[in-house]
Protein backbone atom coordinates (compact mmCIF):
# COMPACT_ATOMS: atom_id res chain seq x y z
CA UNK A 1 47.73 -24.96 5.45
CA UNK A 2 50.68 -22.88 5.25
CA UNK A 3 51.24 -19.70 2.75
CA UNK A 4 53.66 -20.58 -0.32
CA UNK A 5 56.98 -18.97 -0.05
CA UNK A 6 57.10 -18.95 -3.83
CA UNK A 7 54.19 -17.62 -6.30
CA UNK A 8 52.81 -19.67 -8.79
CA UNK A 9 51.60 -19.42 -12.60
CA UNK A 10 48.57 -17.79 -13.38
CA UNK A 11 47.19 -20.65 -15.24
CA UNK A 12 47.60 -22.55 -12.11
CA UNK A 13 45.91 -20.90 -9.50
CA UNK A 14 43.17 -19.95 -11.48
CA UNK A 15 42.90 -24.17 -12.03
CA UNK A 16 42.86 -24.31 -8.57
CA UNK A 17 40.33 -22.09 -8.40
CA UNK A 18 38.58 -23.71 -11.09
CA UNK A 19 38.75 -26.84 -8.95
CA UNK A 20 37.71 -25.20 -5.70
CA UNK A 21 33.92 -24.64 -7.69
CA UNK A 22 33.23 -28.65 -7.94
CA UNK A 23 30.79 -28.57 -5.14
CA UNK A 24 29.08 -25.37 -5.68
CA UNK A 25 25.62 -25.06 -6.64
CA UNK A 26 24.80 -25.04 -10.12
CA UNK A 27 22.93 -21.85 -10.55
CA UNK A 28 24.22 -21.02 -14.03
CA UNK A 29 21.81 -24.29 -14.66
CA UNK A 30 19.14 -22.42 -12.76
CA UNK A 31 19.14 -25.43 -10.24
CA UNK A 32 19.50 -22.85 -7.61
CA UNK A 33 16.75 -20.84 -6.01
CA UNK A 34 18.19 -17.54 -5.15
CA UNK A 35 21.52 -16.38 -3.88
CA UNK A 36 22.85 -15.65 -7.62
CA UNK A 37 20.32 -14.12 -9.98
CA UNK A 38 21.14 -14.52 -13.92
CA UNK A 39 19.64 -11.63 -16.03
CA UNK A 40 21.34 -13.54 -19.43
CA UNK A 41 24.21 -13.45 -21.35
CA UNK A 42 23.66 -9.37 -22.62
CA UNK A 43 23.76 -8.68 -18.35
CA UNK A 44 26.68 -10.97 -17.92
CA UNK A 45 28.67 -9.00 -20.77
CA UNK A 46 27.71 -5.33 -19.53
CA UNK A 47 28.82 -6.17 -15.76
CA UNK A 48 31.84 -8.08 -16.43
CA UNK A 49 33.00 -5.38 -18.99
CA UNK A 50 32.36 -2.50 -16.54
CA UNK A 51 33.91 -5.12 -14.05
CA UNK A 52 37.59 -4.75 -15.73
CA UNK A 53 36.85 -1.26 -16.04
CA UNK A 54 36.95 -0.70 -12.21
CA UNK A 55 38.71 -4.04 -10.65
CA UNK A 56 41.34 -1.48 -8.84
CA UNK A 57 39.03 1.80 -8.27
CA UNK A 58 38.28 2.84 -4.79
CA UNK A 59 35.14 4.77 -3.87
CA UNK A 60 35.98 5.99 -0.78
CA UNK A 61 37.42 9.31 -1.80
CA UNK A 62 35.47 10.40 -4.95
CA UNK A 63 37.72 13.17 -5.76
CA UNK A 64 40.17 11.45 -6.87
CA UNK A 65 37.53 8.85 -8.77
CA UNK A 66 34.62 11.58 -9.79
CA UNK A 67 33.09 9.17 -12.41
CA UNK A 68 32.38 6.78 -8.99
CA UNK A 69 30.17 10.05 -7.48
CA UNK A 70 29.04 10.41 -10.88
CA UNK A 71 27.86 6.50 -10.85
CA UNK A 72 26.41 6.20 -7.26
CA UNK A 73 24.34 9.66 -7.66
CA UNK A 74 22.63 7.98 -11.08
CA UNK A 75 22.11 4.86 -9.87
CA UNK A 76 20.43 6.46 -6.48
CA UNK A 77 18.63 8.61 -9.01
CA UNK A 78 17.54 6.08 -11.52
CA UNK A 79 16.48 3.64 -8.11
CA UNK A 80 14.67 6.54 -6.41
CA UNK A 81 12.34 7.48 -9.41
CA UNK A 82 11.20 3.86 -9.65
CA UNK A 83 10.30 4.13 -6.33
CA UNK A 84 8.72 7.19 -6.53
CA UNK A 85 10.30 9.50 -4.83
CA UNK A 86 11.05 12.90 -5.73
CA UNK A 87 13.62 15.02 -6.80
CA UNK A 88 14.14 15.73 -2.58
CA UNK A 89 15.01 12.02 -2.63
CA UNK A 90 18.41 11.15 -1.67
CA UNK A 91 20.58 7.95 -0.77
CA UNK A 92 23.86 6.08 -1.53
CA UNK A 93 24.96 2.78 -2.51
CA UNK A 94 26.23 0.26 -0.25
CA UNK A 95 27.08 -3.38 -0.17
CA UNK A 96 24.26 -5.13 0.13
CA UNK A 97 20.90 -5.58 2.04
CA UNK A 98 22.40 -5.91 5.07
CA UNK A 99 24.43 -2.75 4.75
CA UNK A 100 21.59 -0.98 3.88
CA UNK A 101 19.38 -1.99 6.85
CA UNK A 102 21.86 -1.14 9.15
CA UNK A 103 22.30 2.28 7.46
CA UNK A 104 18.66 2.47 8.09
CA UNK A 105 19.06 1.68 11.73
CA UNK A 106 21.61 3.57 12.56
CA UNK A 107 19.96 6.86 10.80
CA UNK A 108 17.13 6.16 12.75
CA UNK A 109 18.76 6.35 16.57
CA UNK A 110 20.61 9.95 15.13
CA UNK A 111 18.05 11.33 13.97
CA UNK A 112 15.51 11.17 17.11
CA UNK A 113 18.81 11.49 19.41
CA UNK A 114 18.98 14.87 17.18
CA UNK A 115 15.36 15.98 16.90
CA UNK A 116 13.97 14.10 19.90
CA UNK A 117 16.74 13.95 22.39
CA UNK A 118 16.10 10.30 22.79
CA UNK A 119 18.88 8.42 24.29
CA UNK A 120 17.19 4.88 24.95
CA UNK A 121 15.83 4.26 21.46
CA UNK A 122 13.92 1.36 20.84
CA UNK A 123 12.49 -0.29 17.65
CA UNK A 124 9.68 -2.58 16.94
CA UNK A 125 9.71 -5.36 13.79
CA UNK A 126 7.21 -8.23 13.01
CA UNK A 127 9.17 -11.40 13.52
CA UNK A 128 9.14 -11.73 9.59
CA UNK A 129 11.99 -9.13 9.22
CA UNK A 130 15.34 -9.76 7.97
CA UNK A 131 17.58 -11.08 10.78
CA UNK A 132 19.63 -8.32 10.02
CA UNK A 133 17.70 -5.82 12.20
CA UNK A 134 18.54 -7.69 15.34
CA UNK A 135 21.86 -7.48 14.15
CA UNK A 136 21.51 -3.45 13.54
CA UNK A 137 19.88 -3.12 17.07
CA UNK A 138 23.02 -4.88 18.96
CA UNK A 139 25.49 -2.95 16.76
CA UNK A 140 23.48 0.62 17.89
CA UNK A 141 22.27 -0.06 21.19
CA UNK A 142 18.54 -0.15 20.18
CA UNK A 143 16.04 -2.22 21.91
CA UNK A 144 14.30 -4.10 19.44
CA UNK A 145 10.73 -5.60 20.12
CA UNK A 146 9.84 -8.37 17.53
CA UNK A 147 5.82 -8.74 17.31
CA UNK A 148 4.41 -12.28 16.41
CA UNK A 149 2.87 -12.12 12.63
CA UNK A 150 -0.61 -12.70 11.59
CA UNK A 151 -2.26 -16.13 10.35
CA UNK A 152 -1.40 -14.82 6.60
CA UNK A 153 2.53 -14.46 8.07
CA UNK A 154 1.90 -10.54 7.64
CA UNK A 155 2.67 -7.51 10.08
CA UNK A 156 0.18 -7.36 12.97
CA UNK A 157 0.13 -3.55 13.15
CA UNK A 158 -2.29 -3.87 16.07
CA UNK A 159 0.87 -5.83 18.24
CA UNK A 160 3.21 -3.39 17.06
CA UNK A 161 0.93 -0.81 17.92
CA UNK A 162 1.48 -2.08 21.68
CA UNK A 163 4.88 -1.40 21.50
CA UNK A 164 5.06 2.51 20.69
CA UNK A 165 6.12 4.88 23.47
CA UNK A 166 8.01 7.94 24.29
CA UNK A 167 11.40 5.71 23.10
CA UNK A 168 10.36 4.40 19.49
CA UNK A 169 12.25 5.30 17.11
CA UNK A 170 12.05 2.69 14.35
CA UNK A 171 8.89 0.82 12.83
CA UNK A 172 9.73 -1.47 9.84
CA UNK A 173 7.85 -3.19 7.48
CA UNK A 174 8.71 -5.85 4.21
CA UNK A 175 8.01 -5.59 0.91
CA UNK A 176 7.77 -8.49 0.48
CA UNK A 177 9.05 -10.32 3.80
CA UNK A 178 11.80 -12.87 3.02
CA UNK A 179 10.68 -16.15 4.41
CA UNK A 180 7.00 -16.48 2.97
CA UNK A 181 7.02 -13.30 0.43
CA UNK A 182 4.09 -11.66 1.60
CA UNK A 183 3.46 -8.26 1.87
CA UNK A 184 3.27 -6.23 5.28
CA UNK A 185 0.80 -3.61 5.45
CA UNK A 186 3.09 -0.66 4.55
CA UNK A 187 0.64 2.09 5.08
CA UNK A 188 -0.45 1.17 8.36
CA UNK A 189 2.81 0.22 9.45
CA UNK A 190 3.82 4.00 8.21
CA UNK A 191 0.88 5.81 9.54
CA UNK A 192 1.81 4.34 13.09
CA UNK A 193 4.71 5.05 12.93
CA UNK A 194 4.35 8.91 12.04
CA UNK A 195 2.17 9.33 14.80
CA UNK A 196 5.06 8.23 17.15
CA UNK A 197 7.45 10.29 15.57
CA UNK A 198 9.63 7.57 14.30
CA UNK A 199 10.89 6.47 11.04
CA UNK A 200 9.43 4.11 9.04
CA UNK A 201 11.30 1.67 7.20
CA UNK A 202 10.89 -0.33 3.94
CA UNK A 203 12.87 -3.29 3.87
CA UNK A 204 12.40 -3.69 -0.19
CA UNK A 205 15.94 -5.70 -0.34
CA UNK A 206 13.81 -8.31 -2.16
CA UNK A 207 11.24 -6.18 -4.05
CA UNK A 208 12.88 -2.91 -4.59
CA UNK A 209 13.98 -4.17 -8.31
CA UNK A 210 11.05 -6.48 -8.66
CA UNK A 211 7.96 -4.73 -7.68
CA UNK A 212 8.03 -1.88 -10.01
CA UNK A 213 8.09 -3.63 -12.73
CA UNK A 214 5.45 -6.10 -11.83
CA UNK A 215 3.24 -3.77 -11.28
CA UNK A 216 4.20 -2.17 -15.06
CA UNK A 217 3.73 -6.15 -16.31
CA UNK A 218 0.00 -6.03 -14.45
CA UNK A 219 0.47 -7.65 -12.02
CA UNK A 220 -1.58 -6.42 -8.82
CA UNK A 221 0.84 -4.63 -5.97
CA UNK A 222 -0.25 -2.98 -2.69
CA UNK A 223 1.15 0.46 -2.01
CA UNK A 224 4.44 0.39 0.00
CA UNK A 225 7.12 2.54 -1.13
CA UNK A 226 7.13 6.69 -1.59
CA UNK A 227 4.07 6.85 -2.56
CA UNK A 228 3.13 5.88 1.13
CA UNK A 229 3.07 8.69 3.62
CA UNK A 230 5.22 8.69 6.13
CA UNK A 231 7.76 6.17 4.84
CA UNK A 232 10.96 7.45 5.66
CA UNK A 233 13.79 5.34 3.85
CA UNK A 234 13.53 2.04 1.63
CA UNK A 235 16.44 -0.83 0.78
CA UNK A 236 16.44 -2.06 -2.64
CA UNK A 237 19.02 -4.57 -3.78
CA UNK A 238 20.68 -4.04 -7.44
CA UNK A 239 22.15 -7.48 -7.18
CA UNK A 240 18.93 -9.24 -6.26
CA UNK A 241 16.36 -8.96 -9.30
CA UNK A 242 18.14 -5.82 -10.20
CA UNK A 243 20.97 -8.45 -12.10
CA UNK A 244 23.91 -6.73 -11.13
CA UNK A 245 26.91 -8.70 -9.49
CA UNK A 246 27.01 -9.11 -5.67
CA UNK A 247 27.49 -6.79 -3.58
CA UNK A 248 25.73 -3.44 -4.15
CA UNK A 249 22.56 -2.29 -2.80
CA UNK A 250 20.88 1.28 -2.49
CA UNK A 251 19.39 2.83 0.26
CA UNK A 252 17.07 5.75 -0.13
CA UNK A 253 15.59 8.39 2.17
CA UNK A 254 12.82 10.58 1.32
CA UNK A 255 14.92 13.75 1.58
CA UNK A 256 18.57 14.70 2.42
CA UNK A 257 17.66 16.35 6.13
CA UNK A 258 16.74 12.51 6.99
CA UNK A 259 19.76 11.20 4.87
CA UNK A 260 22.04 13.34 6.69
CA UNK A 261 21.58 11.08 9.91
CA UNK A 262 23.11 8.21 7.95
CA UNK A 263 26.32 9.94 7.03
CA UNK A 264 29.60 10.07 9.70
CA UNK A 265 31.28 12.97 10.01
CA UNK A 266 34.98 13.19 11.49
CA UNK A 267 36.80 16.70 11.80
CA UNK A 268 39.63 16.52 14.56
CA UNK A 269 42.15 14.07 12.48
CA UNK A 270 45.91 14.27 11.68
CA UNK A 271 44.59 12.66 8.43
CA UNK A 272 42.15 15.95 7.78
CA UNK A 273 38.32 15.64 7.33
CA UNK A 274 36.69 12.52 7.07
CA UNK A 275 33.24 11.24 5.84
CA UNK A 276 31.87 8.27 5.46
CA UNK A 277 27.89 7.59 3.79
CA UNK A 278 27.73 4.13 5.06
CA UNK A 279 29.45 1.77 7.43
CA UNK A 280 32.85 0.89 5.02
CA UNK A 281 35.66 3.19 4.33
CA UNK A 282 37.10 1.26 1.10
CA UNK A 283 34.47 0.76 -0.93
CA UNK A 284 34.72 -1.26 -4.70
CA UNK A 285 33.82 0.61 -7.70
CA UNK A 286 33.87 -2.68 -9.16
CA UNK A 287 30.09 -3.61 -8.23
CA UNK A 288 29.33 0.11 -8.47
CA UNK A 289 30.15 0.11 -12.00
CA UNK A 290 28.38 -2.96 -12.55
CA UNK A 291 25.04 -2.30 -11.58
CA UNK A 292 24.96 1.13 -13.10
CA UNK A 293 26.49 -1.07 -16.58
CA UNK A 294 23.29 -3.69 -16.06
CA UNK A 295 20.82 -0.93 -15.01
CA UNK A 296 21.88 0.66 -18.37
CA UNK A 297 21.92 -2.21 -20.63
CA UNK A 298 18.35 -2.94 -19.55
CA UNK A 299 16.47 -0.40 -19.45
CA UNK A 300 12.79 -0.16 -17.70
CA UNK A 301 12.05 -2.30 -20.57
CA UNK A 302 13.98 -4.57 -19.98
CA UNK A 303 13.42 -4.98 -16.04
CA UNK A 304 9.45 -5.96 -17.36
CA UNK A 305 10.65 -8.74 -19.55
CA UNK A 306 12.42 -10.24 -17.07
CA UNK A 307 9.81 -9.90 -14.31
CA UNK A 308 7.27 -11.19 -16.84
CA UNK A 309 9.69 -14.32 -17.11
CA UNK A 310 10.02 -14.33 -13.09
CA UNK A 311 5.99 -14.01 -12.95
CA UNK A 312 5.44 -17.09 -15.00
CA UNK A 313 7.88 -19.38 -13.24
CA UNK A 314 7.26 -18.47 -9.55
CA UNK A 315 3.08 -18.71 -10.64
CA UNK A 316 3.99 -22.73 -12.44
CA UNK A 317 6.38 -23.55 -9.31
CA UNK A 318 2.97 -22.51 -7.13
CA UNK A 319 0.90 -24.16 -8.87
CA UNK A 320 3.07 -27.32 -9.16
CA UNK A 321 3.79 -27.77 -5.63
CA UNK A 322 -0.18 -27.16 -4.88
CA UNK A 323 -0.61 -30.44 -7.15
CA UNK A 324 1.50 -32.53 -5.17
CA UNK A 325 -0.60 -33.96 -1.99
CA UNK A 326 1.27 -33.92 0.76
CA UNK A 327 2.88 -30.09 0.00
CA UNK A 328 1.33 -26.57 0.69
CA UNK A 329 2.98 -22.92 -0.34
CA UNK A 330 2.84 -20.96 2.90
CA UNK A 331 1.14 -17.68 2.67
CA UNK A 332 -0.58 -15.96 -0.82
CA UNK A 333 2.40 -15.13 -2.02
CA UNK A 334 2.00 -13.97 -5.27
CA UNK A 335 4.87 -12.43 -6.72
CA UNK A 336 8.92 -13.90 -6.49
CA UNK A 337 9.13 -15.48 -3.54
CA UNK A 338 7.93 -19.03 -2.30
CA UNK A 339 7.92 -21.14 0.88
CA UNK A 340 7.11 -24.95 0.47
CA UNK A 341 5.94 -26.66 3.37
CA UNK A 342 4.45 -29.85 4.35
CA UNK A 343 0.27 -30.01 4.27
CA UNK A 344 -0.83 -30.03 7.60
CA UNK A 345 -4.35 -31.08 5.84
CA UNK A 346 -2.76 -33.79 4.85
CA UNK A 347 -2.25 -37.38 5.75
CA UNK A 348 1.04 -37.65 4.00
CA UNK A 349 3.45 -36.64 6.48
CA UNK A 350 6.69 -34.84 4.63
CA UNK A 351 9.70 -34.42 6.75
CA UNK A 352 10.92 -30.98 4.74
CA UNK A 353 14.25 -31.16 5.37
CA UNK A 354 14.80 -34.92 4.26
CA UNK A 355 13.06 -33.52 1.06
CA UNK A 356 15.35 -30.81 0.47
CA UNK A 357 18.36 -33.65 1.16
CA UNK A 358 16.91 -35.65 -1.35
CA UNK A 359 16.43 -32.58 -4.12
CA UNK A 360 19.90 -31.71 -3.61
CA UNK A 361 20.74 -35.39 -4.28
CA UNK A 362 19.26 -34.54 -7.86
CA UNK A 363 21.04 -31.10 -8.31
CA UNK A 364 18.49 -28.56 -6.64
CA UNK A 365 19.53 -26.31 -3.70
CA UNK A 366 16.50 -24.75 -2.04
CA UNK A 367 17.52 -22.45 1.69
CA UNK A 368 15.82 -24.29 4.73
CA UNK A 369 13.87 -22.29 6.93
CA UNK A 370 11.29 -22.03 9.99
CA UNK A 371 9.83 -22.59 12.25
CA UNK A 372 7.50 -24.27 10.26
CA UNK A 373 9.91 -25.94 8.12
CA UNK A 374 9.91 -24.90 4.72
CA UNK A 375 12.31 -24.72 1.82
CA UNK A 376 12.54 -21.10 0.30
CA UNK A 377 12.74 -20.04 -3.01
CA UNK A 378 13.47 -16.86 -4.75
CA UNK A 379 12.93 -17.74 -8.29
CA UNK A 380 13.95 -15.59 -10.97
CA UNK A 381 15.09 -15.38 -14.58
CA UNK A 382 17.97 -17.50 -13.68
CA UNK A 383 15.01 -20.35 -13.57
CA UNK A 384 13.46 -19.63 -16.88
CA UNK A 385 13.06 -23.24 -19.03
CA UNK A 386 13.87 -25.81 -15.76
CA UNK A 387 10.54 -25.25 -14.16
CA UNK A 388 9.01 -28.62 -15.24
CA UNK A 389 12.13 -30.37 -14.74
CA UNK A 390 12.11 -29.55 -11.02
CA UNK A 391 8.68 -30.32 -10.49
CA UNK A 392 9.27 -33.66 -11.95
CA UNK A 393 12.60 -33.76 -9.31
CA UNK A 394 10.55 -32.68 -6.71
CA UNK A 395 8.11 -35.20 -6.95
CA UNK A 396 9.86 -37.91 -7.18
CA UNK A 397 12.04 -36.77 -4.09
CA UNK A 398 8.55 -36.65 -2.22
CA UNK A 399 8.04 -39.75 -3.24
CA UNK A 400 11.42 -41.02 -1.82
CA UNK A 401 10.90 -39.06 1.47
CA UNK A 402 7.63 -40.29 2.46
CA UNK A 403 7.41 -41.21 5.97
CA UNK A 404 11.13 -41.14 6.28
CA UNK A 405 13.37 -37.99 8.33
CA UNK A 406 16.67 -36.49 8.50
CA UNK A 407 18.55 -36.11 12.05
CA UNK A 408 19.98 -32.64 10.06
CA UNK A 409 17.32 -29.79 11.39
CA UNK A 410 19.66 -27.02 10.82
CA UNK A 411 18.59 -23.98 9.11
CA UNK A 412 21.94 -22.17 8.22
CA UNK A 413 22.22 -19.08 6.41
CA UNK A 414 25.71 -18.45 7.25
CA UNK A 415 29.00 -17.70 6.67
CA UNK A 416 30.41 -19.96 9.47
CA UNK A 417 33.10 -22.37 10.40
């Protein structure tokens, strides 16, 4: 492929574009289980209007953009109070869960480096975390222990426990963990890690913007964010179940001292001073703007309607997939998350992965994970009104799948070539 010497119309590249889309998922027909979350046409029209706004601005140097400071100290406000913490609360936005994590990470190994003089830091995670911990520990020259989980897929604090010494400077827990949607034990995980010193992290990239407002729609939720002692710093992702466009995400730390340890500071440059919150220079105002434009528009109110909506399809998928023999959800998940697996109780034998070939043959795209091997939803509003219809897909594609397999046993979640 070589670059054009001459530019072309408008109208034709954006065709092209156009064209580029044929294969993509179809999650404006809510046919796809996470990845793009659609809070309705009211959020489309508040992000993609604060969108235009802000295409060109640049966050890095909020002097000479003040309403972007202005934006990314609400939206860390607004995000912080539904978590509960309090007005020493303090954070900044970033680009996404990852981001965030690593953030996390990294203000981990300063801060006992600082306060601990520690210079062979090591951190301990269930295997349930997100993947990008391991990645966080590479980057920062942590040594990461992963503990096996429990029978329910939860934390085992007692394994992690095992782990603690002189060097720890990271315990993390999920809420909720990614690939079953369970809930780790936050307070124990945060009580053992206070007694070692270390920071505790909430990994709430799925839950930050969902949990609070179950919880105000009923439904039951164990304690795991500020309201927990000795949890030191959450993720929460705005464009998860918060709505807003990708990529923005907020990470929060129960008071500036332990905030500072995120932030890079650079004083011997031709350029002058430098600082830097997270791990970009350039930074959008685009998504910025967007998720403080969709946090607006809805409202508190707003977030319980659509978690209400969330609540009622996640419960029917459960309960739908529980019907079909040969099929199992693994672990009580009970809030947006699910993981569908084949019934080991069962003598149907299900070959996942041929399932999930045969459910994108009718238009569904579910993630593959394991081990075990288990397709992964994260249903949301974008799934309101097609519940029944994929329950009716999926079990037909059981039926098609019985007793046959797939030579495919990848699991990608990628951006590879």
């Amino acid at each position: 492929m070589e670059f054009s010497q001459t530019g072309r119309p408008v109208d034709d590249v954006i065709a092209d574009l156009e064209a580029k889309r044929s294969d993509d998922v179809r999650w404006a027909d809510g046919r796809a289980f996470g990845m793009i979350y659609d809070g309705g046409p009211g959020v489309h029209e508040a992000a993609e209007r604060a969108a235009r706004l802000y295409l060109h601005e640049n966050a890095l140097n909020t002097k000479a953009f003040p309403s972007l400071g202005r934006i990314q100290s609400e939206v860390v406000g607004w995000t912080a109070s539904l978590l509960n913490g309090d007005d020493a609360a303090a954070g900044f936005l970033t680009s996404g869960g990852t981001e965030s994590i690593l953030c996390a990470v990294k203000a981990a190994r300063e801060r006992a480096r600082a306060e601990r003089g520690i210079d062979q830091p090591e951190m301990i995670v269930a295997e349930s975390a997100h993947a990008a911990f391991h990645k966080g520990a590479h980057l920062f020259g942590l040594e990461l222990h992963k503990t096996a989980v429990l029978d329910d897929w939860t934390a085992d604090v007692d394994a992690m426990a095992d782990h603690v010494n002189d060097n720890t400077v990271l315990i993390v827990g999920s809420a909720p963990q990614y690939p079953q949607g369970v809930m780790d034990p936050i307070p124990e995980i945060a009580a053992l890690a206070a007694s070692a010193g270390a920071n505790c992290h909430v990994d709430a990239c799925m839950g930050g913007f969902f949990l609070p407002f179950a919880e105000r729609a009923g439904r039951a939720v164990p304690p795991w964010d500020f309201r927990v002692d000795g949890v030191t710093s959450i993720s929460a992702d705005v464009h998860k179940l918060g709505y807003a466009p990708k990529g923005v995400s907020v990470i929060l730390h129960r008071n500036k001292d332990l905030r500072r340890y995120q932030t890079f500071v650079f004083d011997d440059w031709l350029g002058g001073f430098y600082a830097s919150p997270n791990l970009q220079g350039t930074r959008s105002g685009l998504p910025m703007a967007a998720a403080w434009a969709v946090m607006s528009h809805l409202g508190i109110d707003g977030y319980v309607e659509l978690a209400r909506t969330t609540l009622d399809n996640a419960d029917r998928m459960r309960s739908g997939v529980r019907a079909i023999d040969g099929l199992t959800i693994l672990g009580d998940s009970q809030y947006q998350l699910v993981a569908i697996s084949a019934d080991p109780a069962s003598d149907i034998a299900i070959d996942m992965f041929a399932l999930a070939d045969a459910l994108e043959s009718r238009g569904w795209f579910h993630d593959r994970q394991g081990p075990p091997d288990s397709l992964h939803a994260t249903v949301s509003n974008s799934n309101a009104g097609v519940i029944d219809e994929y329950l009716v897909a999926l079990r037909a594609s059981v039926d098609e799948v019985r007793g046959a397999t797939t030579d495919d046993r990848s699991t990608n979640y990628a951006t590879l070539e």
